[in-house]
N, C-alpha and C. Protein backbone atom coordinates (compact mmCIF):
# COMPACT_ATOMS: atom_id res chain seq x y z
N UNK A 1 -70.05 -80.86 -36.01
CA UNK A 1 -69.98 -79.42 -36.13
C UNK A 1 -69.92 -79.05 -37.62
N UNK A 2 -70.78 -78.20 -37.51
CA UNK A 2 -71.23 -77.42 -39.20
C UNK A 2 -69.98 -76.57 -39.16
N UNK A 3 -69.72 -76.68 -40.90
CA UNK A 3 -68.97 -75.74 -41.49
C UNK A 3 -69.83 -74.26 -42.13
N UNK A 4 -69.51 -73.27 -42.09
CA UNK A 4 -70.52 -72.08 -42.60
C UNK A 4 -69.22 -71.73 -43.86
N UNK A 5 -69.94 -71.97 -45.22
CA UNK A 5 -69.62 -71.97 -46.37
C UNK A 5 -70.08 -70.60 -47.53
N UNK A 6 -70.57 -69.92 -46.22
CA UNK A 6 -70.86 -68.62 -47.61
C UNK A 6 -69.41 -67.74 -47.66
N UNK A 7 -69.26 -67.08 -48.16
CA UNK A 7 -68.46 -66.58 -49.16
C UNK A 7 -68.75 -64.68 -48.95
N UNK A 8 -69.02 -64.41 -47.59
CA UNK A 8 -69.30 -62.89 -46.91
C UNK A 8 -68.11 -62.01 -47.58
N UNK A 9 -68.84 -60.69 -48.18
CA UNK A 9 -67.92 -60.01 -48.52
C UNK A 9 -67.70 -58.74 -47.50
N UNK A 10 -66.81 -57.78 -47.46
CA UNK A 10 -66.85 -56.58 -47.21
C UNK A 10 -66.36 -56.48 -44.97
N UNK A 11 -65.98 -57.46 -45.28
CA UNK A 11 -65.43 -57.74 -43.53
C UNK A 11 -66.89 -58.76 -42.89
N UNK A 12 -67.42 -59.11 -43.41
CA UNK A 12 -69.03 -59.88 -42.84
C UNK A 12 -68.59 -61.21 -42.45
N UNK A 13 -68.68 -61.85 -41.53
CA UNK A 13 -68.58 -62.72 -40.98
C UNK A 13 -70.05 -63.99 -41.36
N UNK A 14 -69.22 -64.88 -41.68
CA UNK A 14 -70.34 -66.27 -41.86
C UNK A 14 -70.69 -66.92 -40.39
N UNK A 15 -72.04 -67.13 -39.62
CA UNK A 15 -72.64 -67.52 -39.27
C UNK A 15 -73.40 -68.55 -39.28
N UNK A 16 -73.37 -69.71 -38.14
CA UNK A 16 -74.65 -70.36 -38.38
C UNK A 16 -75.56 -70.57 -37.39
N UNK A 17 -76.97 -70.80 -37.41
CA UNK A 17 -77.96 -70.29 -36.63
C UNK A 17 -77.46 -71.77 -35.46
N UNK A 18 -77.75 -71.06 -34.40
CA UNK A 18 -77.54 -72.04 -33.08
C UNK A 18 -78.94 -73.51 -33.10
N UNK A 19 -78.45 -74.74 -32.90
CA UNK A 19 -79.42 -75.44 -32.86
C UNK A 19 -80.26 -75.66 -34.40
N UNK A 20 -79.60 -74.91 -35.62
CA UNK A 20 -79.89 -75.06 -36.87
C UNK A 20 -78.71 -75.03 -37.75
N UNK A 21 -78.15 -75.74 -37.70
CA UNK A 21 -76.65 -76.23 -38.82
C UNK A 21 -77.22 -75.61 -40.30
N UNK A 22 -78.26 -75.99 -40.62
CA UNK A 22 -78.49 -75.62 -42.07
C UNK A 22 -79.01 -74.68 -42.74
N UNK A 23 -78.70 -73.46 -41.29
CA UNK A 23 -79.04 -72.06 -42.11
C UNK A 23 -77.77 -71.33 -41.47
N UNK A 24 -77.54 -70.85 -42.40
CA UNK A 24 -76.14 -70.13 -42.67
C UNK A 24 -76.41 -68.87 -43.42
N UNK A 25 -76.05 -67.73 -42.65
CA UNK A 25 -76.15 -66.02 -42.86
C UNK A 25 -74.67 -65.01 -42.89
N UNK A 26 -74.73 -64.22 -42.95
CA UNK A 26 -73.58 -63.44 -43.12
C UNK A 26 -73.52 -62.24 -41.88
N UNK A 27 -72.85 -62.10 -41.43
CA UNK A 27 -73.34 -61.22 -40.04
C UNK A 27 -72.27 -60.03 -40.64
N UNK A 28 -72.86 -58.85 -40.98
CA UNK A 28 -72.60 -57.77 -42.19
C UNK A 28 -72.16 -56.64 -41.25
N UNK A 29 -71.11 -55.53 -40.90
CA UNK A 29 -70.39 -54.80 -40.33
C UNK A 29 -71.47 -53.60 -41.13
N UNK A 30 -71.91 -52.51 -40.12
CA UNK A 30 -72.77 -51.69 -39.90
C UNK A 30 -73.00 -50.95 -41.45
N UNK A 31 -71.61 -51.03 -42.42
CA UNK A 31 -71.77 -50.06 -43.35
C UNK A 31 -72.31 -50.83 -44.94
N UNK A 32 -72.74 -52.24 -44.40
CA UNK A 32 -73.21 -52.83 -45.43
C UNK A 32 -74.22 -53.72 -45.14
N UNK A 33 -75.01 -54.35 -45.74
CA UNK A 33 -76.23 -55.29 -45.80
C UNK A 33 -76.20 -56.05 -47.00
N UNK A 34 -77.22 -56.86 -46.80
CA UNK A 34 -77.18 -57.76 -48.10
C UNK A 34 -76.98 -59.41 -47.55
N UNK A 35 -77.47 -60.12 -48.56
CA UNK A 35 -77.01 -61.77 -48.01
C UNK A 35 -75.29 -62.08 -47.42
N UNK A 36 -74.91 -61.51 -48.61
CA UNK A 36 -73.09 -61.60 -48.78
C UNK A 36 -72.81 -60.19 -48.38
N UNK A 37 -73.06 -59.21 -47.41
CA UNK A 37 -73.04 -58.34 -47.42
C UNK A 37 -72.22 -57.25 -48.62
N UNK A 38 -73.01 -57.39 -49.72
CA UNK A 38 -72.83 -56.64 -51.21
C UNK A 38 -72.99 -55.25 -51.15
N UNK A 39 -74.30 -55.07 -50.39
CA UNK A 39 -74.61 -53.93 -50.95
C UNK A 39 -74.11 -52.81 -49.90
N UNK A 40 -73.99 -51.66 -50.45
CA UNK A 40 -73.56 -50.61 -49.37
C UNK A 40 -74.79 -50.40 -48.81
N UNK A 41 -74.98 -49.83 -47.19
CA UNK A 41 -75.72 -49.61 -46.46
C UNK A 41 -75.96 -47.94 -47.16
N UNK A 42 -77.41 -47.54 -47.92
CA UNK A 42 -78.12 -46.63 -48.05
C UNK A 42 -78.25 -45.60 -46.72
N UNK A 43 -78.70 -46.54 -45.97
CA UNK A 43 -79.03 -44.96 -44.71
C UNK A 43 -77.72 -44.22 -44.02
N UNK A 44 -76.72 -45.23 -43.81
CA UNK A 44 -75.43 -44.20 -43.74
C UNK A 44 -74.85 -43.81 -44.49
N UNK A 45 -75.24 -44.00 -45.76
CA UNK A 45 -74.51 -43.13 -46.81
C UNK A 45 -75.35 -41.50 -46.53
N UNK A 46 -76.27 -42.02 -46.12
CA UNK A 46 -77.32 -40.73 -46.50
C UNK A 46 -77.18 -40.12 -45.04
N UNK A 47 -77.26 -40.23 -44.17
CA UNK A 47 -76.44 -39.88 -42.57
C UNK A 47 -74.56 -38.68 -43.48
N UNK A 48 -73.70 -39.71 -44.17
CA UNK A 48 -72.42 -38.90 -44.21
C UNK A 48 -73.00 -37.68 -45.37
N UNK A 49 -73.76 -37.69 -46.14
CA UNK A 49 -74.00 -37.18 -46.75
C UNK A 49 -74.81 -35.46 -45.71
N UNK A 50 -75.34 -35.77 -45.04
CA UNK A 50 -76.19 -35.11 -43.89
C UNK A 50 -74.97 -34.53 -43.00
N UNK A 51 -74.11 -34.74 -42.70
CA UNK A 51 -73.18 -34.49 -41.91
C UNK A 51 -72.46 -33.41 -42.96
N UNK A 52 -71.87 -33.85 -44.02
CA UNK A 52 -71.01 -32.98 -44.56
C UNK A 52 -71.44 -31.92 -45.49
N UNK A 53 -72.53 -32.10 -45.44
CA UNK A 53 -74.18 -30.62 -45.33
C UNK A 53 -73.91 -29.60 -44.46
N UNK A 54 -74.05 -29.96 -43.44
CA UNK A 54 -74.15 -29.66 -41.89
C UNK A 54 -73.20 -28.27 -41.85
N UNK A 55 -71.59 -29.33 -42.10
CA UNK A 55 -70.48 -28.86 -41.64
C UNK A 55 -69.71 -27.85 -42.66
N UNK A 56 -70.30 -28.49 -44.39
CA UNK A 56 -69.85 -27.00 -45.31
C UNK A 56 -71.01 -25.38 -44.49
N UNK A 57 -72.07 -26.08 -44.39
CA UNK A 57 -73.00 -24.69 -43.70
C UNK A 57 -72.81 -23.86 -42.74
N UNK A 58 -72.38 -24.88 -41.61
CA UNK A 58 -71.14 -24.27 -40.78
C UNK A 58 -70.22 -23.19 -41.19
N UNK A 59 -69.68 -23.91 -41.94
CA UNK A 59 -68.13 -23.20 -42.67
C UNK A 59 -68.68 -21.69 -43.39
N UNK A 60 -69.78 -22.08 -44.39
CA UNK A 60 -70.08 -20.87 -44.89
C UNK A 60 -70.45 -19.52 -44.00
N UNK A 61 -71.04 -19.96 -42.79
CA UNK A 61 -71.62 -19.35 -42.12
C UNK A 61 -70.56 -18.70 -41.15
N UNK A 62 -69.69 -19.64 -40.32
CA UNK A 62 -68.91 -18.50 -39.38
C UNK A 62 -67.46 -18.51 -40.12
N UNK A 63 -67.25 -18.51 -41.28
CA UNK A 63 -66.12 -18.21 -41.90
C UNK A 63 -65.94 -16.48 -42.37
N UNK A 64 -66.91 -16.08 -42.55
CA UNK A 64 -67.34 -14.47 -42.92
C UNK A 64 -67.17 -13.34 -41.68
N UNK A 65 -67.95 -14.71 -40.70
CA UNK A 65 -67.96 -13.97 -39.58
C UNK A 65 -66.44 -13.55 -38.49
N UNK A 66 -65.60 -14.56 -38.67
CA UNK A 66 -64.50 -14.38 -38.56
C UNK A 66 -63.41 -13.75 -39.19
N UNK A 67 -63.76 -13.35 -40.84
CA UNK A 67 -62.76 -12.81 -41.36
C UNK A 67 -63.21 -11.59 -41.25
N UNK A 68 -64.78 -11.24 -40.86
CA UNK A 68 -65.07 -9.72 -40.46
C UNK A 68 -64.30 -9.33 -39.34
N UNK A 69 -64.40 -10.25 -38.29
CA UNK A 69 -63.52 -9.51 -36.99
C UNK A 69 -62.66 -9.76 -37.00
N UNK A 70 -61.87 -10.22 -37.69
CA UNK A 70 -59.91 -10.05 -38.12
C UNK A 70 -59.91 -8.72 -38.82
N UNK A 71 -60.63 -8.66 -39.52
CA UNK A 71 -60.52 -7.40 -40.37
C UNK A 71 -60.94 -6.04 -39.26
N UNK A 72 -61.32 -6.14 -38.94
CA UNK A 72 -62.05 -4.92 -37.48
C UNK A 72 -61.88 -5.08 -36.91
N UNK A 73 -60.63 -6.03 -36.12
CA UNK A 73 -60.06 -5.82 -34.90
C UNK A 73 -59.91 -4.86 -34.30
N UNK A 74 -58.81 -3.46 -34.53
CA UNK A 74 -58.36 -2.38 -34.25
C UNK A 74 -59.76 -2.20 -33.88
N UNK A 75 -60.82 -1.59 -34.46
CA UNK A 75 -62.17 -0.78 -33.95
C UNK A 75 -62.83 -1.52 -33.12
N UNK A 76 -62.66 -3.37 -32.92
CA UNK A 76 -63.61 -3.61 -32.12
C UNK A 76 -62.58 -3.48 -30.64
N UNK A 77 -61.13 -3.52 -31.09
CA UNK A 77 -60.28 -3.38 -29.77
C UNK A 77 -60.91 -1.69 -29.24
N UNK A 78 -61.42 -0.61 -29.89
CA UNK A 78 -60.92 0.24 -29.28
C UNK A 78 -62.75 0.90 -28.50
N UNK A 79 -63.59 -0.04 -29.44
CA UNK A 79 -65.08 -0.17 -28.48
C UNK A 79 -64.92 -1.23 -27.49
N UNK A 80 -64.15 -1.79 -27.44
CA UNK A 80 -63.52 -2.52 -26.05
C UNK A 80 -63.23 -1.48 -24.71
N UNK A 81 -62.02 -0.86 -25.44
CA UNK A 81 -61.28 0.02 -24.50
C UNK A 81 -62.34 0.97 -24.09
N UNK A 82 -63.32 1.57 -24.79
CA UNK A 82 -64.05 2.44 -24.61
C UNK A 82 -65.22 2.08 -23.31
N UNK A 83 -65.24 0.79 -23.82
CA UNK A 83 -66.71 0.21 -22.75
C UNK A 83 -65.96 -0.25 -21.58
N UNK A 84 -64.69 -0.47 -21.55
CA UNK A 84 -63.91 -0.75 -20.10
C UNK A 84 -63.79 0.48 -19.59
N UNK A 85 -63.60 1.45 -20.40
CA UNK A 85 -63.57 2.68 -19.03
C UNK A 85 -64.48 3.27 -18.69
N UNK A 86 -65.70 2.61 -19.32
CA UNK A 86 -66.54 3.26 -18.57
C UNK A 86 -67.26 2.57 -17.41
N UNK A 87 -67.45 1.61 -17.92
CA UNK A 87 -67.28 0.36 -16.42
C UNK A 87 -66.49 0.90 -15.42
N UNK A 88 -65.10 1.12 -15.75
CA UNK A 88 -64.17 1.31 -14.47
C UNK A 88 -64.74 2.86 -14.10
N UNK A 89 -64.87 3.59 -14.75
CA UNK A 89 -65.57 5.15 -14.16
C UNK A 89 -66.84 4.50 -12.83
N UNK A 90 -67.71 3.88 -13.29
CA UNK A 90 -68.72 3.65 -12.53
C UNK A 90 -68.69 2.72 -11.82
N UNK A 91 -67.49 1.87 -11.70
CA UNK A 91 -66.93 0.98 -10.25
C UNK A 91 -65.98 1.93 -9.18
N UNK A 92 -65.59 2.72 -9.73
CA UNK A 92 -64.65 3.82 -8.64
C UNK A 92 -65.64 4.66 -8.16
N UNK A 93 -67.11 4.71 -8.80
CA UNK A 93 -68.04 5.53 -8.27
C UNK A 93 -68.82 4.85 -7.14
N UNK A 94 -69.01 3.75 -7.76
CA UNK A 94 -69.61 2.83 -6.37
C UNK A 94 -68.68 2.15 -5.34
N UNK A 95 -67.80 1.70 -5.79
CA UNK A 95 -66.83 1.31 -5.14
C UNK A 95 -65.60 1.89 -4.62
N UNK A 96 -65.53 2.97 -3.89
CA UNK A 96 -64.13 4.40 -4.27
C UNK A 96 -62.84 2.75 -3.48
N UNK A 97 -61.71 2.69 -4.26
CA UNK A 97 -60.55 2.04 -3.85
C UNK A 97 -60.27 2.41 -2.47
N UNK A 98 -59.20 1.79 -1.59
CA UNK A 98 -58.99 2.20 -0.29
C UNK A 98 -57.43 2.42 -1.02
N UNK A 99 -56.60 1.85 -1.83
CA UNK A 99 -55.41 1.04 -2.05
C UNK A 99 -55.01 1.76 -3.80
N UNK A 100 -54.05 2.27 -3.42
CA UNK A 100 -54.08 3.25 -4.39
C UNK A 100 -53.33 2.87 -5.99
N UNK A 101 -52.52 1.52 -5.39
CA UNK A 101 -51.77 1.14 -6.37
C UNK A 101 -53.10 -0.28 -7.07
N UNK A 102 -54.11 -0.35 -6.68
CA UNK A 102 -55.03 -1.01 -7.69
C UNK A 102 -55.40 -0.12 -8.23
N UNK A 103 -55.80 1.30 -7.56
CA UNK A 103 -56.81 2.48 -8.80
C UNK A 103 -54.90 2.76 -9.87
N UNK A 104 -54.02 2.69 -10.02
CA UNK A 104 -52.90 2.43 -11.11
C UNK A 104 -53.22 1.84 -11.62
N UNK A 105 -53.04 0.17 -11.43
CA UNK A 105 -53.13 -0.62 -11.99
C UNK A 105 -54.91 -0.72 -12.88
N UNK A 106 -55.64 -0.43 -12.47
CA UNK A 106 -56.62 -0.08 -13.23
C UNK A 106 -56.80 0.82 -14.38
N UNK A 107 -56.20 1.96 -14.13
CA UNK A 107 -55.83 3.42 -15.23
C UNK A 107 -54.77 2.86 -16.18
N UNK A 108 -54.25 2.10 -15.80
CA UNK A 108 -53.07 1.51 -16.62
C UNK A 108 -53.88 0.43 -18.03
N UNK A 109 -54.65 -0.17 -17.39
CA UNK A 109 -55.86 -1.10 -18.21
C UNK A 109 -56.37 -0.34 -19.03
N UNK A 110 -57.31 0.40 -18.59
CA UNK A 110 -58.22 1.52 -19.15
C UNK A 110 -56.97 2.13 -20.93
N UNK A 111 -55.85 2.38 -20.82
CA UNK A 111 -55.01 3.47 -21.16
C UNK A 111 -54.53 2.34 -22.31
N UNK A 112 -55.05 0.95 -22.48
CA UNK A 112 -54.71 0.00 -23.69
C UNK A 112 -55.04 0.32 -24.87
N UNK A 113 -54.33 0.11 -25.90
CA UNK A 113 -54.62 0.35 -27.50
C UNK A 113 -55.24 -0.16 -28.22
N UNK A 114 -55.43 -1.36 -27.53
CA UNK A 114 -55.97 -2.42 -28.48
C UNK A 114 -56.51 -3.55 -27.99
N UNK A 115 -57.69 -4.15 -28.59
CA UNK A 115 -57.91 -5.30 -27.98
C UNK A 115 -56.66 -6.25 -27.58
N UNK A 116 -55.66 -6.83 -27.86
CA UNK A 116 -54.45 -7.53 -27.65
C UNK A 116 -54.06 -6.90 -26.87
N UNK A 117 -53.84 -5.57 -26.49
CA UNK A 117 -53.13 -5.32 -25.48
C UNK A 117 -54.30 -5.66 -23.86
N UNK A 118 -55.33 -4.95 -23.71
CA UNK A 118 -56.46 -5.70 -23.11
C UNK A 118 -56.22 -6.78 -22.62
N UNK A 119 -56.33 -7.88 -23.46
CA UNK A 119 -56.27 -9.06 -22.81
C UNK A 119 -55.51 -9.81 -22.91
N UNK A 120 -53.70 -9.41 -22.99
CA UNK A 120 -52.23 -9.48 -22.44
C UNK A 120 -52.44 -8.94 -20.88
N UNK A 121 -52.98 -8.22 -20.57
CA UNK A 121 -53.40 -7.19 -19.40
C UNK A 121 -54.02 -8.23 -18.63
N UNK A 122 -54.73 -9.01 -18.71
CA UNK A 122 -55.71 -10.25 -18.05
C UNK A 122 -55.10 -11.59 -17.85
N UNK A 123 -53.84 -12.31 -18.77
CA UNK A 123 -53.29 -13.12 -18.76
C UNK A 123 -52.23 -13.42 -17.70
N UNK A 124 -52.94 -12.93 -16.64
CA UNK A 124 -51.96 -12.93 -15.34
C UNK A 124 -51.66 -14.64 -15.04
């Protein structure tokens, strides 16, 4: 039994070919290549590089978009409230209640301040 005498860097494991004692390789962990696995692996550098592209673009992109609707909450809560009652106007039109304490509990919805209050109202 062969000894495998290379000298693998970077976590690479020494190898020797089955049925050939006298070739001896380095079996190199995904983020490197090379005989002695030396060199850094190019295409996943260029993959993390692609990723953290990706994810600042991301960031730039719905970070604005979120500090717009923190900032306009109140108005988008109250085109909320606005478009719920009118929904509920035109479900009591098609639908008239039999049960009088849901048409309450509905007017009670409708009669919210704010988006937060809205959907505290839903968190049943």
């Amino acid at each position: 039994m062969a000894i495998c005498s290379l000298r693998c860097r970077h976590g690479g494991q020494c190898r020797i070919l089955a049925g050939r004692e006298d070739i001896q390789a380095c079996a190199c962990p995904s983020e490197w290549i090379g005989y002695l696995c030396q060199i850094e692996n190019p295409y996943l550098a260029y993959y993390k590089y692609k990723v953290v592209l990706i994810l600042l673009t991301l960031g730039a992109i719905l970070l604005p978009l979120f500090l717009y609707g923190y900032r306009h909450r109140e108005k988008i809560g109250e085109k909320l409230k606005s478009v719920k009652s009118i929904v509920q106007e035109k479900k009591r039109e098609w639908f008239p209640l039999e049960n009088k304490e849901e048409e309450e509990e509905i007017s009670s919805v409708s009669t919210a301040s704010t988006a937060k209050d809205l959907l505290l109202d839903y968190s049943v």
